[in-house]
N, C-alpha and C. Protein backbone atom coordinates (compact mmCIF):
# COMPACT_ATOMS: atom_id res chain seq x y z
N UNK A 1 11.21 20.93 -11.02
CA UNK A 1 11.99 19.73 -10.85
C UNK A 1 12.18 19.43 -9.36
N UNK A 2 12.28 20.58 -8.46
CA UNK A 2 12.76 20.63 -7.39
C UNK A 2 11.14 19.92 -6.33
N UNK A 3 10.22 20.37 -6.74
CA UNK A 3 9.04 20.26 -6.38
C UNK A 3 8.48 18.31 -6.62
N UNK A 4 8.98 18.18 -7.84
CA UNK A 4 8.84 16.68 -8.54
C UNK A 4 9.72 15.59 -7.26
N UNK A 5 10.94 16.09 -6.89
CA UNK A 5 11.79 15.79 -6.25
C UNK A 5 11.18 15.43 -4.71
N UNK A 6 10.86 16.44 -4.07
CA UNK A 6 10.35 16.91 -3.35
C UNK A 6 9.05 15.99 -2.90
N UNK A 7 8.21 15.75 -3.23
CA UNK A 7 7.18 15.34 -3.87
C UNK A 7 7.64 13.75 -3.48
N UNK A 8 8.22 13.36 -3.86
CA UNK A 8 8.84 11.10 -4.38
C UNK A 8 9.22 11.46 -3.18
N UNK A 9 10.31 12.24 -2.52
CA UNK A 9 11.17 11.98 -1.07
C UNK A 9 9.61 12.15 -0.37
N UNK A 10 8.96 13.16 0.22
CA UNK A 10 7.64 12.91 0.85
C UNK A 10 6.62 11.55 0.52
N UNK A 11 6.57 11.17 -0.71
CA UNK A 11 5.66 9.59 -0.63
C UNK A 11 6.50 8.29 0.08
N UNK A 12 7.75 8.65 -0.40
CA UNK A 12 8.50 7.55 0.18
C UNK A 12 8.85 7.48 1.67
N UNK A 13 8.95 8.31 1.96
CA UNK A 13 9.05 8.50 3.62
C UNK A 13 8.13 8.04 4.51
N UNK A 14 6.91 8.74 3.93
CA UNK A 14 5.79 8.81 4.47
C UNK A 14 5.18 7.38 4.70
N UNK A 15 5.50 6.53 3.45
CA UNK A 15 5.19 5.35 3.28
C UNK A 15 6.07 4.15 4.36
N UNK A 16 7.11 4.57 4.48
CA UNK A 16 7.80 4.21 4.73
C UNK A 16 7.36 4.31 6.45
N UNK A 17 7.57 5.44 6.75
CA UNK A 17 7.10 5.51 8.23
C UNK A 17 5.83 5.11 8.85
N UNK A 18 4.78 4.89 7.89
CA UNK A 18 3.75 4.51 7.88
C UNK A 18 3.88 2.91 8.55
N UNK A 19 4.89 2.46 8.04
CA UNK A 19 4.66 1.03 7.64
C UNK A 19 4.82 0.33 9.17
N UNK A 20 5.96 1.35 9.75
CA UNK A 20 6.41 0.66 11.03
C UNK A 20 5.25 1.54 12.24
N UNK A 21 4.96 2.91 12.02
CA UNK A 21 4.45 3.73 13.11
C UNK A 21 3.05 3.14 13.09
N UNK A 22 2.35 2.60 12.47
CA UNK A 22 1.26 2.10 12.17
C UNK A 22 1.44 1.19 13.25
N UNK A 23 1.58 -0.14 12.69
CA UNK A 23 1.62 -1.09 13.97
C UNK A 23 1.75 -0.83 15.46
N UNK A 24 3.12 0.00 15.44
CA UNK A 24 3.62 0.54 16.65
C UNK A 24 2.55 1.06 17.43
N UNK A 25 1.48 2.31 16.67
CA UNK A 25 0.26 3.13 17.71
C UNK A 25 -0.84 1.47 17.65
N UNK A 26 -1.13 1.04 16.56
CA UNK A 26 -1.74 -0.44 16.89
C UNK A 26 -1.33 -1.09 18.29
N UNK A 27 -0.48 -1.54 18.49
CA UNK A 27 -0.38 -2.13 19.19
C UNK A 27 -0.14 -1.36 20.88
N UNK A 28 -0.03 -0.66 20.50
CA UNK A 28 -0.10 0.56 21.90
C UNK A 28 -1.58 0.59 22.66
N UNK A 29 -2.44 0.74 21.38
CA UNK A 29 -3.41 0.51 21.82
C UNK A 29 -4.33 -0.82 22.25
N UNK A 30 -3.61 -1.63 21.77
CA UNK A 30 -4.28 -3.68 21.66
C UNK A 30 -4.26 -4.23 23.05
N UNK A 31 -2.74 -2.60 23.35
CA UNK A 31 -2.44 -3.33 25.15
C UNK A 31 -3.28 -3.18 25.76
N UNK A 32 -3.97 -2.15 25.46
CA UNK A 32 -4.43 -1.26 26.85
C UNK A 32 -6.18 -2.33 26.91
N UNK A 33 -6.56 -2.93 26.08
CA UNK A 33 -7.45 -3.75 25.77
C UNK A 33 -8.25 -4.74 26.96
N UNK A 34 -9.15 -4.54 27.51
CA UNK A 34 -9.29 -5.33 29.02
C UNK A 34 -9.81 -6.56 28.35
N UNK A 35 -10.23 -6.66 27.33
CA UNK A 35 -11.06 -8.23 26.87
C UNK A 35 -9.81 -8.86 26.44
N UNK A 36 -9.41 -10.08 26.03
CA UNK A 36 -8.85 -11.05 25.50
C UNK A 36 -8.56 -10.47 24.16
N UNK A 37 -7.62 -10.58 23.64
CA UNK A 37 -7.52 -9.74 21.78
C UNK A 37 -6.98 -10.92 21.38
N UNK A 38 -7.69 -11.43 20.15
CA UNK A 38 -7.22 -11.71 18.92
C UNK A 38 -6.15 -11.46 17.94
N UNK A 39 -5.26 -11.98 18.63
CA UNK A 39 -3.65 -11.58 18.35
C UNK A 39 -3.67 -11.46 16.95
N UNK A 40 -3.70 -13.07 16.49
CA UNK A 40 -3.34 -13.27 15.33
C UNK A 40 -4.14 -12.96 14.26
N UNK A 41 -5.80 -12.48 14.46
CA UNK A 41 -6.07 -11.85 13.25
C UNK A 41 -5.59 -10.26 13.05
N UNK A 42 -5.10 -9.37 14.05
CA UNK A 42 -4.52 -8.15 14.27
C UNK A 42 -3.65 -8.04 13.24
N UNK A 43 -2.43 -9.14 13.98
CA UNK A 43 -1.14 -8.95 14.01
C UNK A 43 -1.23 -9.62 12.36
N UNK A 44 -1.96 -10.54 11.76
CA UNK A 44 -1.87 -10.71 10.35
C UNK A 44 -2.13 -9.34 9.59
N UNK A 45 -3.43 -9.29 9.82
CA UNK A 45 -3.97 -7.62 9.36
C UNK A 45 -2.88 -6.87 9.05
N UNK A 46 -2.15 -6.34 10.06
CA UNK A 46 -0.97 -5.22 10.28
C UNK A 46 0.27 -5.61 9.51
N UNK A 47 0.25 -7.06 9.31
CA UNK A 47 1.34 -7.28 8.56
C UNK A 47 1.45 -7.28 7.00
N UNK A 48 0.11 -7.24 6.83
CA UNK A 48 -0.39 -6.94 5.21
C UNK A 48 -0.31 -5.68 4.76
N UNK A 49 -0.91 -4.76 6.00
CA UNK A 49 -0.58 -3.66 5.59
C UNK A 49 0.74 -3.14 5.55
N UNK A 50 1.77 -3.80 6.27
CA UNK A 50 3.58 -3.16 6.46
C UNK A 50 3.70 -3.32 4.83
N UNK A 51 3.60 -4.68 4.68
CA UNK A 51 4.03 -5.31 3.21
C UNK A 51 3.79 -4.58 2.74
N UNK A 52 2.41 -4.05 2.27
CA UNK A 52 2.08 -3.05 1.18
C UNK A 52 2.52 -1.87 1.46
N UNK A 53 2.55 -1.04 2.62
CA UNK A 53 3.45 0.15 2.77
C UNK A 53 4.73 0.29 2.43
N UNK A 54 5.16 -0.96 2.62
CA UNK A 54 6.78 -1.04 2.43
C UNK A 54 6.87 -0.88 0.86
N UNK A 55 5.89 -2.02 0.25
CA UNK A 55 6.43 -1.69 -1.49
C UNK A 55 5.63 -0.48 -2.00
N UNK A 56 4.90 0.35 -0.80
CA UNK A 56 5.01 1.69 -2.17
C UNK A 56 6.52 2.43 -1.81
N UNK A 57 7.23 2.44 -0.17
CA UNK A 57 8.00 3.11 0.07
C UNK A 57 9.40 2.92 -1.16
N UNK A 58 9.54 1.14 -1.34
CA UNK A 58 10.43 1.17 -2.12
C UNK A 58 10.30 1.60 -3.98
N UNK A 59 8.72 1.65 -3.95
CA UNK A 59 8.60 2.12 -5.05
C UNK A 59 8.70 3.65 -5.52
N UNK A 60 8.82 4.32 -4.71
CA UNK A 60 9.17 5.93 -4.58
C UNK A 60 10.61 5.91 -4.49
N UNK A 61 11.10 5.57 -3.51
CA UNK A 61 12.52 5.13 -3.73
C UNK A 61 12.92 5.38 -4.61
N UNK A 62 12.82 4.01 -5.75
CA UNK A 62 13.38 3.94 -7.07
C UNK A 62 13.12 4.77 -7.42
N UNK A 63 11.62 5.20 -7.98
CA UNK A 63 11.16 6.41 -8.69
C UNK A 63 12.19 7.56 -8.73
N UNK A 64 12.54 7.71 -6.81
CA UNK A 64 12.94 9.54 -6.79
C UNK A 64 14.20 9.12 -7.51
N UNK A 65 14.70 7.89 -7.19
CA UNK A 65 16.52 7.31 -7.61
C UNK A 65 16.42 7.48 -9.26
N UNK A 66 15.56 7.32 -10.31
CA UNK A 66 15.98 7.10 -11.61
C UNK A 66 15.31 8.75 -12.31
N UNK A 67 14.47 9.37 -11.36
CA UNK A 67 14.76 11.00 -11.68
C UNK A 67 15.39 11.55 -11.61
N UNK A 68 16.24 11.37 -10.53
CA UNK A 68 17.51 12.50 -10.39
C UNK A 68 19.22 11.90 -10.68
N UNK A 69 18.68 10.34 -11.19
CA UNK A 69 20.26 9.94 -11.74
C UNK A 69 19.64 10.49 -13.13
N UNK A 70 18.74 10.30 -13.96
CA UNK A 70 17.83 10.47 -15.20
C UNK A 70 18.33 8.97 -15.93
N UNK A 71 18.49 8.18 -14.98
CA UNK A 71 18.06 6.72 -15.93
C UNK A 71 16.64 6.03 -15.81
N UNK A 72 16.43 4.58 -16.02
CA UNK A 72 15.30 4.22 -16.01
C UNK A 72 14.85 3.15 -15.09
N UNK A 73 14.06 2.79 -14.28
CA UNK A 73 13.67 1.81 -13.21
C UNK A 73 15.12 0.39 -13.60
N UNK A 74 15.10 0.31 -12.25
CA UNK A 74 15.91 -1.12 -12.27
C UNK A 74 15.68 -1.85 -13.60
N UNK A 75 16.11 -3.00 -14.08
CA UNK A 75 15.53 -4.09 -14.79
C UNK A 75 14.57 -4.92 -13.73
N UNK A 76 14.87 -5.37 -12.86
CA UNK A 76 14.86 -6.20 -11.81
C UNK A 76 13.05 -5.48 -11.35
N UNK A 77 12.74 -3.96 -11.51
CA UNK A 77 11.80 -3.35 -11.14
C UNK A 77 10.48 -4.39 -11.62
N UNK A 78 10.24 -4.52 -12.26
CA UNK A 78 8.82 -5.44 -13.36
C UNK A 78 8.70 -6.43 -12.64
N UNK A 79 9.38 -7.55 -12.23
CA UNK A 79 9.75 -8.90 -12.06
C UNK A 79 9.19 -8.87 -10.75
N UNK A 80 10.23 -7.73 -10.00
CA UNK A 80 9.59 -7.83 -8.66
C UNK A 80 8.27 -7.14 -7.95
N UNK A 81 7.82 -6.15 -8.63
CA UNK A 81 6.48 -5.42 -8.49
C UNK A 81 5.40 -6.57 -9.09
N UNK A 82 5.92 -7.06 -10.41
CA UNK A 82 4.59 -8.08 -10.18
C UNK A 82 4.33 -9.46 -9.35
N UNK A 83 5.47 -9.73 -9.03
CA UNK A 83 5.51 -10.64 -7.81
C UNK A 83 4.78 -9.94 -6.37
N UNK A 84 5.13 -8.73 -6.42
CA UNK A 84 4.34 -8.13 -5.15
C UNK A 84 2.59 -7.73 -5.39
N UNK A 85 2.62 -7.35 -7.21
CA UNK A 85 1.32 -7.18 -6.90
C UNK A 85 -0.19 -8.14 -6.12
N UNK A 86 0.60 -9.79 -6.87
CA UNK A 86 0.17 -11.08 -6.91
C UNK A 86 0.22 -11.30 -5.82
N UNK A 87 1.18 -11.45 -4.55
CA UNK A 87 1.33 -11.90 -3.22
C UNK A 87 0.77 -11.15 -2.48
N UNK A 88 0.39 -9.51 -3.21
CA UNK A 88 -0.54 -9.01 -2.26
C UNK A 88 -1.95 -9.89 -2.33
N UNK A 89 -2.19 -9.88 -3.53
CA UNK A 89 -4.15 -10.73 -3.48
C UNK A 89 -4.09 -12.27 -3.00
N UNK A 90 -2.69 -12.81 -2.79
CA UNK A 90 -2.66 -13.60 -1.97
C UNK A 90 -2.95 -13.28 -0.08
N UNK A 91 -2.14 -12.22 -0.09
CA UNK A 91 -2.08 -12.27 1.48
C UNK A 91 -3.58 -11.83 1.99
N UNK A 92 -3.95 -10.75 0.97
CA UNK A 92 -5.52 -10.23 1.46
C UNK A 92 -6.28 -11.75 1.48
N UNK A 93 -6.27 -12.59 0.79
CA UNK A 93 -6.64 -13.70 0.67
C UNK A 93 -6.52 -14.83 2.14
N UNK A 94 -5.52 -14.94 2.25
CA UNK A 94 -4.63 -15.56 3.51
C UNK A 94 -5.77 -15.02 4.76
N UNK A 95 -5.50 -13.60 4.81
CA UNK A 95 -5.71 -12.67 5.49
C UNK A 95 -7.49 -12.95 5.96
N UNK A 96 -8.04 -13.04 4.67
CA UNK A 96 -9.89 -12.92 5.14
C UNK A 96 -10.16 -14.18 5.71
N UNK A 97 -8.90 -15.40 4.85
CA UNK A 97 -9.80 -17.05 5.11
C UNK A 97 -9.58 -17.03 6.70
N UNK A 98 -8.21 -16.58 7.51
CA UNK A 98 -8.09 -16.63 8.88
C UNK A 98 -8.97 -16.01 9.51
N UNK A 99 -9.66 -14.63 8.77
CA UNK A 99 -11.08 -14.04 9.74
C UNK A 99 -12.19 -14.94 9.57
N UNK A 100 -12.04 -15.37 8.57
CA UNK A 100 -13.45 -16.22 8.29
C UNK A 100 -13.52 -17.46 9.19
N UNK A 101 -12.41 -18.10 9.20
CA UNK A 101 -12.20 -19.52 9.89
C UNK A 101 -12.39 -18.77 11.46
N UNK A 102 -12.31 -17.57 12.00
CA UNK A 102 -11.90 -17.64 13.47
C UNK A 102 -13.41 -16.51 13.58
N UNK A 103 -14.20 -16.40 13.11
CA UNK A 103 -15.29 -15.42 12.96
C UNK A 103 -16.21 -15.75 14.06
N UNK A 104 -16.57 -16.22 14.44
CA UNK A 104 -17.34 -16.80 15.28
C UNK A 104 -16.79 -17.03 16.84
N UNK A 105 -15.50 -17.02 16.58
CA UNK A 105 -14.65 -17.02 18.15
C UNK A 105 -14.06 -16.01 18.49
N UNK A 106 -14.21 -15.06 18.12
CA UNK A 106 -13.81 -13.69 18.40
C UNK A 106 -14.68 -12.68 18.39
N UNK A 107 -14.16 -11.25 19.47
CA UNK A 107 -14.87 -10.32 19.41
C UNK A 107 -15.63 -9.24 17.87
N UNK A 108 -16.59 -8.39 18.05
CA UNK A 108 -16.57 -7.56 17.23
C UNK A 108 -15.22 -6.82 16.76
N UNK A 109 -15.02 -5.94 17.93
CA UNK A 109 -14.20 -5.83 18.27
C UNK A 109 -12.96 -6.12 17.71
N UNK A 110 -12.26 -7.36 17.58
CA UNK A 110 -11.63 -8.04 16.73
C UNK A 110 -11.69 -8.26 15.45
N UNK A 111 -12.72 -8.19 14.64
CA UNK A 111 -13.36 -8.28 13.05
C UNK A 111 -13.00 -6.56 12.84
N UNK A 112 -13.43 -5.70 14.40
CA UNK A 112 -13.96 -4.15 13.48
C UNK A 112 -11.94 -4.03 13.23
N UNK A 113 -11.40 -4.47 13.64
CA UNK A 113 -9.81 -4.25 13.86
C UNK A 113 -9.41 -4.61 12.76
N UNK A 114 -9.50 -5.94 12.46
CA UNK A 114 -9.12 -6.82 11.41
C UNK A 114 -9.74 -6.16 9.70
N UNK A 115 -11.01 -5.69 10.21
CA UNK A 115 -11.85 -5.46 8.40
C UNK A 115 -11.32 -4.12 8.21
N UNK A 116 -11.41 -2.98 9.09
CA UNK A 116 -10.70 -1.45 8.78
C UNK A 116 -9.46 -1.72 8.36
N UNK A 117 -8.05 -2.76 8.84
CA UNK A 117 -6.83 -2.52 8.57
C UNK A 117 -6.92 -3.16 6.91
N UNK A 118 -7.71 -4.35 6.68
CA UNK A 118 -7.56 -5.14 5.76
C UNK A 118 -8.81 -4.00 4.17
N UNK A 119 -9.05 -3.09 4.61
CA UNK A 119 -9.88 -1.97 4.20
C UNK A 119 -8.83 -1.43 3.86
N UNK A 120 -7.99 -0.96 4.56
CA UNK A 120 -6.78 -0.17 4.06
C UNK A 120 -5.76 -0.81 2.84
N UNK A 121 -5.53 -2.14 3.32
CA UNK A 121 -4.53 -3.06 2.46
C UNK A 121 -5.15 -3.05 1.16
N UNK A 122 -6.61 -3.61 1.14
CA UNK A 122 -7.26 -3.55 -0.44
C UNK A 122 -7.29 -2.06 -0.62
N UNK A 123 -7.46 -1.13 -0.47
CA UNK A 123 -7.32 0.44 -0.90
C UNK A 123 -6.03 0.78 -1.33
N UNK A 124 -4.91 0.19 -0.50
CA UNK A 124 -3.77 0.74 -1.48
C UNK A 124 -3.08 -0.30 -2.79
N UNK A 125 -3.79 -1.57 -2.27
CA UNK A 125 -3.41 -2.51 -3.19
C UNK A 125 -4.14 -1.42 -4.70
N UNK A 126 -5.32 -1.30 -4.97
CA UNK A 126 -5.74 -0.71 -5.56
C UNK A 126 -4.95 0.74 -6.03
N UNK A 127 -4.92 1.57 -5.33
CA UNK A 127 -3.91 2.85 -5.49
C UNK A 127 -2.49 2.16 -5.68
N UNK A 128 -2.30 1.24 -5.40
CA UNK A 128 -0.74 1.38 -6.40
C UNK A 128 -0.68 0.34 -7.82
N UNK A 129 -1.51 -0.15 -7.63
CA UNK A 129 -1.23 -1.31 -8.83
C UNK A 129 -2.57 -1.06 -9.69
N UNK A 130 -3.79 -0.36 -9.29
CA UNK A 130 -4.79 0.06 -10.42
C UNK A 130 -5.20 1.45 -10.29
N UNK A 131 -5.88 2.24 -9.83
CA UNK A 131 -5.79 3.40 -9.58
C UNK A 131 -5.58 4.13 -8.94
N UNK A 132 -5.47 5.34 -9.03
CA UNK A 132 -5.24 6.64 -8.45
C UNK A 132 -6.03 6.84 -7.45
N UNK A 133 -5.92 6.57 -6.46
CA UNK A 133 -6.94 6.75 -5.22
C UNK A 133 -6.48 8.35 -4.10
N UNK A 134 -5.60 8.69 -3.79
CA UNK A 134 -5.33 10.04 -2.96
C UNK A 134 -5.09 11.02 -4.50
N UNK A 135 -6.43 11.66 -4.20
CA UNK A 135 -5.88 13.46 -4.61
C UNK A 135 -5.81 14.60 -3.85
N UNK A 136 -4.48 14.81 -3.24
CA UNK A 136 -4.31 15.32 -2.37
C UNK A 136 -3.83 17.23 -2.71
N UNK A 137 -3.99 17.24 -4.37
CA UNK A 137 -3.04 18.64 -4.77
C UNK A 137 -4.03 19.30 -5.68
N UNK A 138 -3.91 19.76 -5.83
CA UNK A 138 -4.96 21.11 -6.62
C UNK A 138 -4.60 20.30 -8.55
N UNK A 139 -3.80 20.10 -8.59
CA UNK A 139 -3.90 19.33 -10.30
C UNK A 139 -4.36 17.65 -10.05
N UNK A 140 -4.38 16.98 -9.18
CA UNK A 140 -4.98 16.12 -9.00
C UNK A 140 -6.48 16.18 -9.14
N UNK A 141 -6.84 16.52 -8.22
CA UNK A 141 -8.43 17.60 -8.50
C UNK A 141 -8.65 18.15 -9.44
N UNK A 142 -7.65 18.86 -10.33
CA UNK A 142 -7.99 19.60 -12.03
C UNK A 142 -8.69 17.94 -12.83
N UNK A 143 -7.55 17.08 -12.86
CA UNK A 143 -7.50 16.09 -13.62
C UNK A 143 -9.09 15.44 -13.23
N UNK A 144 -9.22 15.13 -12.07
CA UNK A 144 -10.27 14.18 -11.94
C UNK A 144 -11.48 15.29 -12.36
N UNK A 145 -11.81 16.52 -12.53
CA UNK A 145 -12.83 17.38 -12.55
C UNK A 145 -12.78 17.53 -14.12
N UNK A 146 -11.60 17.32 -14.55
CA UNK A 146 -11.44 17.88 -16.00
C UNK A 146 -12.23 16.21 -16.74
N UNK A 147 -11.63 15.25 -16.08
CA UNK A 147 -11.61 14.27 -17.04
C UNK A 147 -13.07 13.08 -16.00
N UNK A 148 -13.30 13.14 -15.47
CA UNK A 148 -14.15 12.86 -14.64
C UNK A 148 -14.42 11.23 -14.39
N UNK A 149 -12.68 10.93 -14.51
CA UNK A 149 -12.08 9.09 -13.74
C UNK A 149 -11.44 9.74 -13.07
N UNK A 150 -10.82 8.31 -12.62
CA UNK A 150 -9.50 8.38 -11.79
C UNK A 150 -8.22 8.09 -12.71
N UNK A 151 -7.12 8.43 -12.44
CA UNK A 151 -6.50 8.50 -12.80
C UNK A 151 -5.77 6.87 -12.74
N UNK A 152 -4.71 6.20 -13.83
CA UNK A 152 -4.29 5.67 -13.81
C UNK A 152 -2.94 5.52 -12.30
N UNK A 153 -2.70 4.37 -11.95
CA UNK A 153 -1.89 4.48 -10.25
C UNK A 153 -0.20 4.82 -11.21
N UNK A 154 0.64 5.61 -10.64
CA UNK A 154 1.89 5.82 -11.55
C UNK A 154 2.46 4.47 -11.21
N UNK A 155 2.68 3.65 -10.21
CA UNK A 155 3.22 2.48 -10.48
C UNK A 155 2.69 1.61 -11.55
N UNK A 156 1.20 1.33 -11.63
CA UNK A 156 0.04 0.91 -12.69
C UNK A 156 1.10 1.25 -13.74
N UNK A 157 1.60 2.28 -14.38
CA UNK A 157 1.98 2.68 -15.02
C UNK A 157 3.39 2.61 -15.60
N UNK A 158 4.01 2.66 -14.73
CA UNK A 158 5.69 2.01 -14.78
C UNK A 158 5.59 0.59 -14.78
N UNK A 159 4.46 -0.36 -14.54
CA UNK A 159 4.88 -1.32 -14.83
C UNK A 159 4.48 -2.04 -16.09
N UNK A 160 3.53 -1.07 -16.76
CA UNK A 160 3.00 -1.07 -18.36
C UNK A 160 4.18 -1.27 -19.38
N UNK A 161 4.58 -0.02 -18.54
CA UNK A 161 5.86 1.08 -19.09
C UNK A 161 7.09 -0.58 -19.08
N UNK A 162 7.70 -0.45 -18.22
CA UNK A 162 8.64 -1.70 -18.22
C UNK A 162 8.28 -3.13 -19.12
N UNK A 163 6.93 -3.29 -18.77
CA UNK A 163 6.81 -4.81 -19.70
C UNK A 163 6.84 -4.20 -20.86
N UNK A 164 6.56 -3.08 -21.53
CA UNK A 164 6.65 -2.94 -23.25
C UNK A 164 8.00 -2.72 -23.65
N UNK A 165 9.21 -2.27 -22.97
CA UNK A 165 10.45 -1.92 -22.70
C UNK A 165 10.70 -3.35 -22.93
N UNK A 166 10.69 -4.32 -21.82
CA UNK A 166 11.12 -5.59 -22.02
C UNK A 166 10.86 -6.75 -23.30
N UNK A 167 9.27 -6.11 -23.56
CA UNK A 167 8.99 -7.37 -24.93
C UNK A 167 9.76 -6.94 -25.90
């Protein structure tokens, strides 16, 4: 239990710190930059990814919050995760038409910045709302070796879980 515990406080943190320290070494480095930078496809990039860091952080959150009260996700949880799942494939969206429209006026350089961060955003969009993408633990690895997918994403899953609760 202690380990389960253990476990949600480390994703949520992590996520969490992610969201702001990310940008922060980003932009540490954007300074030091002698060519002209492409602010705004960066600084969009980075902001897609906070968003999505932020809602796995608050999604661990809750998680660790309704294990150790032993109740069940907010009501409010469903409503607003699928509003986030949706505004994410909006923003990735948002996100490519501004590289696309400015593609040609900017560095490599600027695209290799913009496509790795926006690489990341579709990867966790994926790991939290369809699959299981980090196996980082020795039963993670059982599962994928035993059963030879990926695993369903546990948010994927709580929010199954909640809409059948609600109908």
């Amino acid at each position: 239990m202690q380990a389960i515990q253990g476990r949600m406080k480390y994703l949520r943190n992590a996520e969490g710190f992610c969201a702001f320290f990310l940008p922060l070494v980003f932009w540490l480095d954007w300074r030091k930059s002698v060519d002209p930078v492409a602010w705004d496809l960066r600084i969009a990039a980075t902001v897609a990814m906070s968003y999505i860091l932020l809602q796995g952080a608050l999604y661990w959150h809750l998680k660790l919050q309704a294990f150790t009260l032993h109740q069940p996700l907010p009501v409010w949880f469903q409503p607003l995760y699928k509003f986030f799942k949706y505004s994410n494939v909006i923003a990735i969206a948002a996100v490519l038409g501004l590289v696309a429209s400015r593609y040609a006026a900017v560095t490599g350089e600027d695209l290799g910045w913009a496509a790795c961060v926006m690489a990341l955003v579709v990867a966790e969009q994926i790991n939290y709302y369809h699959y299981r993408l980090m196996y980082d633990t020795r039963g993670a690895f059982a599962y994928l070796r035993r059963h030879g997918r990926l695993r369903v994403a546990a948010l994927a899953l709580d929010l199954k879980r909640s809409q059948n609760n609600s109908a």
